[in-house]
Protein backbone atom coordinates (compact mmCIF):
# COMPACT_ATOMS: atom_id res chain seq x y z
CA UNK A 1 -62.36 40.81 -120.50
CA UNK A 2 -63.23 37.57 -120.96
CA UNK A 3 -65.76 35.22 -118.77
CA UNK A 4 -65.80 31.88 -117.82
CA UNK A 5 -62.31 31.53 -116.12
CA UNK A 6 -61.90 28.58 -113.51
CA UNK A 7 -65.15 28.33 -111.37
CA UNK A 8 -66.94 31.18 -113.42
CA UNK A 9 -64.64 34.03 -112.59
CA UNK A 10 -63.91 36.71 -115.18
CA UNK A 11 -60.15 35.91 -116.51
CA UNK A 12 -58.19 39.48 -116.64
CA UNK A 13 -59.92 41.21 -113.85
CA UNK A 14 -56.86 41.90 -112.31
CA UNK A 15 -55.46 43.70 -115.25
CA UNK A 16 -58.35 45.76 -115.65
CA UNK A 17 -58.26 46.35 -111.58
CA UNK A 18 -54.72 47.78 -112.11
CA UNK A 19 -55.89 50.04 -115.19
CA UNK A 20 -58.34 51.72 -113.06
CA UNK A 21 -56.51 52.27 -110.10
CA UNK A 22 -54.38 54.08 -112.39
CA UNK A 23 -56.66 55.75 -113.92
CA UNK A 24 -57.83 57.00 -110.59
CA UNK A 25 -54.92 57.50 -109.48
CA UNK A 26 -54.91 55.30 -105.99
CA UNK A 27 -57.58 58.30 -104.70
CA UNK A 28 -60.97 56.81 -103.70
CA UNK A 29 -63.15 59.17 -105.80
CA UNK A 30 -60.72 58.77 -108.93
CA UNK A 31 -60.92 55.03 -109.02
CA UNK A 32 -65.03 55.02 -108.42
CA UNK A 33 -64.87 57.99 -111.74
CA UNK A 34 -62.34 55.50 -113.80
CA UNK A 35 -64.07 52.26 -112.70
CA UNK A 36 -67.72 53.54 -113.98
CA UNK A 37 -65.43 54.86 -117.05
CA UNK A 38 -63.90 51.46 -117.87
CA UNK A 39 -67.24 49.74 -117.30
CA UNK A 40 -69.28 52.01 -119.45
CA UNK A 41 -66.20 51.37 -121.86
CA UNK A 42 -66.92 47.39 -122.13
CA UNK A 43 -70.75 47.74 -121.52
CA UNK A 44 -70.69 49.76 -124.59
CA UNK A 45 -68.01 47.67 -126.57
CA UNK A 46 -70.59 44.64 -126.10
CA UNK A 47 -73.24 46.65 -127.46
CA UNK A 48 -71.89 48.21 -130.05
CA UNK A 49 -70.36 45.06 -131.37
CA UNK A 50 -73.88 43.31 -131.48
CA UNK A 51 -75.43 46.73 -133.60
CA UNK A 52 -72.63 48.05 -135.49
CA UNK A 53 -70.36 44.52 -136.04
CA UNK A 54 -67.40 46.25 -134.82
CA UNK A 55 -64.69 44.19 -132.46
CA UNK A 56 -64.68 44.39 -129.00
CA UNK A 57 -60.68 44.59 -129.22
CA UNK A 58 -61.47 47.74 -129.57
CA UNK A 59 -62.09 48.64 -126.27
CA UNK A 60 -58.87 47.02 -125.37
CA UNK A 61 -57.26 49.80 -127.36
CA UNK A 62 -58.91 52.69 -126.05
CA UNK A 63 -57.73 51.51 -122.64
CA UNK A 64 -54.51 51.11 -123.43
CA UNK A 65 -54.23 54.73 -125.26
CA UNK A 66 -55.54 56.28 -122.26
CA UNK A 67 -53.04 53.73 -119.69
CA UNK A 68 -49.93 55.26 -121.77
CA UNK A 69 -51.25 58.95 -121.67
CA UNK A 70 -51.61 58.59 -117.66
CA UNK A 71 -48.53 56.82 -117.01
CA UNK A 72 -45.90 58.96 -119.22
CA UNK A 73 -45.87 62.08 -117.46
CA UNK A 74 -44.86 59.91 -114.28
CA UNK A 75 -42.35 58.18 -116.80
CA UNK A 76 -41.00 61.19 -118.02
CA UNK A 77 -40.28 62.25 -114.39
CA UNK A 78 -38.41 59.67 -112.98
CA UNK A 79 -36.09 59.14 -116.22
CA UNK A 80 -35.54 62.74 -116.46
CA UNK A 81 -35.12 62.90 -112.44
CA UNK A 82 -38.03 65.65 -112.38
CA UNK A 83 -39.04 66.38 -109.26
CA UNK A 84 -42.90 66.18 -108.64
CA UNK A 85 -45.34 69.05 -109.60
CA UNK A 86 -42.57 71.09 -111.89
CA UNK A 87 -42.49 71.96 -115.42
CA UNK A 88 -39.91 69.83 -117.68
CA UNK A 89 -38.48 73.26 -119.04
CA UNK A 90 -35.26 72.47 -120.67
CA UNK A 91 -32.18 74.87 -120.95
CA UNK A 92 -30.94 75.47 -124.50
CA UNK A 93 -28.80 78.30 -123.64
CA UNK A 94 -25.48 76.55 -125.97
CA UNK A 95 -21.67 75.65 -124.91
CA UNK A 96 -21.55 78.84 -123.33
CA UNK A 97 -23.67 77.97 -120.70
């Protein structure tokens, strides 16, 4: 996230908005638990780029990483027409049947 957007607003706030709400799921308590996560994320990117030289892109990685591993199972589900809360067990029974 970068500062100093038009009239000092942070530029990509939005896209981090979006990453927590899915990270919280759209449930109050999951989004308060995924924004302290994301800010304790780029609190600690800022830090650990001033001690340890290491690139705050980082961060942007992590996030990213753990965007894809919440969003596939939902994914998987609609492509696969799964319905909601069942195993993807698939049948590999032959031409038989």
């Amino acid at each position: 996230m970068t500062w100093g957007g038009p009239q000092g607003y942070a530029t990509g706030i939005g896209f981090t908005a979006i990453t927590v709400a899915l990270i919280g799921r759209n449930r109050p308590f999951g989004i308060l638990c995924g924004a302290i996560l994301i800010g304790a994320l780029n609190w600690g990117a800022f830090n650990v780029e001033s001690a340890a030289n290491i690139s705050t892109d980082l961060t942007s990685i992590i996030q990213a990483v753990m965007l894809l591993c919440i969003a596939t199972p939902a994914a998987i589900a609609k492509i696969f027409h799964l319905r909601q809360g069942t195993s993807a067990t698939f049948n590999f029974s032959g031409w038989g049947g």
